[in-house]
Protein backbone atom coordinates (compact mmCIF):
# COMPACT_ATOMS: atom_id res chain seq x y z
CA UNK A 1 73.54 52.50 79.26
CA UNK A 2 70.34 52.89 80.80
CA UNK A 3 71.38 50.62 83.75
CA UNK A 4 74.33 52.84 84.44
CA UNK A 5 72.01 56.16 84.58
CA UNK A 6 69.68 54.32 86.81
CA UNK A 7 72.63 53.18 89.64
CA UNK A 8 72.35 56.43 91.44
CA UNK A 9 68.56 56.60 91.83
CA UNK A 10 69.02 52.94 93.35
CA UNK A 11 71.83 54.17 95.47
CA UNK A 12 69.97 57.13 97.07
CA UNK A 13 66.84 55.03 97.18
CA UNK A 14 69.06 52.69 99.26
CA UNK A 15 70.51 55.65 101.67
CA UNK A 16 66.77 57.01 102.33
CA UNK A 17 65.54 53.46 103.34
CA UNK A 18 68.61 52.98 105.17
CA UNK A 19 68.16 56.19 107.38
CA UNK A 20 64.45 56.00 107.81
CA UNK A 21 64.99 52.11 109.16
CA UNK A 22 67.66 52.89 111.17
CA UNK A 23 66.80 54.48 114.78
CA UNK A 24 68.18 56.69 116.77
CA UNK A 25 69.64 55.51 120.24
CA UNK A 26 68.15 57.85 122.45
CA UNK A 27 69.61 57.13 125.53
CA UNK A 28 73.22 57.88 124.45
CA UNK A 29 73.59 61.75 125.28
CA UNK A 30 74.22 64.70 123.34
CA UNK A 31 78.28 65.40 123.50
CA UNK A 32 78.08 69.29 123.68
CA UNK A 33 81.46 70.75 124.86
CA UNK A 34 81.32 74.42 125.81
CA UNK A 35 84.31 76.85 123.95
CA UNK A 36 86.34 78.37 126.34
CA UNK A 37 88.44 81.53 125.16
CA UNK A 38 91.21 83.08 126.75
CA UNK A 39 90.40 86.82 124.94
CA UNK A 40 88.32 88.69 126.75
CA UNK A 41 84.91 89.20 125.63
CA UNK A 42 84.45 92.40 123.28
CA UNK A 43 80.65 92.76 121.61
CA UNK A 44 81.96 96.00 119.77
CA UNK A 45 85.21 94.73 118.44
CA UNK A 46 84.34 91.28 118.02
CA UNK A 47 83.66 92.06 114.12
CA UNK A 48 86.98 91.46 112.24
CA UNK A 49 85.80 92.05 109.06
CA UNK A 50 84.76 95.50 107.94
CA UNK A 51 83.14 96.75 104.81
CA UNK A 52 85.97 98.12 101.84
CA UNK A 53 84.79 101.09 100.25
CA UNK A 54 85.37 101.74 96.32
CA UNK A 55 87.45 105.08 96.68
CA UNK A 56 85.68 108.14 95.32
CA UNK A 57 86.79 108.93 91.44
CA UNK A 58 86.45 112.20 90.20
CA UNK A 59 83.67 111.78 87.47
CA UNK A 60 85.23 113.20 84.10
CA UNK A 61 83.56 116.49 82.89
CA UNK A 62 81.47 116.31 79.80
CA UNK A 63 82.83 117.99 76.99
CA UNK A 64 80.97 120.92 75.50
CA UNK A 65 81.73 122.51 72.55
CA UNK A 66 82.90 125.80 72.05
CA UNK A 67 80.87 128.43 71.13
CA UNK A 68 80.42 129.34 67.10
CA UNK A 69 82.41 125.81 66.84
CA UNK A 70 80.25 123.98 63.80
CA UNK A 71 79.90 120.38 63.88
């Protein structure tokens, strides 16, 4: 039982020495590929999204009791 708790500690233990031994290449370059949209480009109406409002509820009245009324 304790063997099988212990497997993933060994298995990221593996993954960290793995990716600190490996190197990067660094002369293969960066593929960066610009988007290109056909919509025109709106700053003000680029938001889709827009806030929803709760709609306004009357609040109920509290109830007050007549007068001479006993309780």
């Amino acid at each position: 039982m304790m063997l099988v708790l212990k497997l993933p500690i060994l298995y990221l233990i593996g993954v960290v020495w793995w990716a600190i031994r490996s190197s990067p290449d660094p002369y293969a370059p960066a593929e960066l590929v610009p988007v290109v949209s056909d919509l025109p480009h709106d700053p003000a109406g680029s938001c889709t999204w827009r806030v929803r409002r709760r709609p306004i509820r009357p609040r109920p009245r509290p109830r007050v009791a007549a007068r001479g009324a006993r309780r």
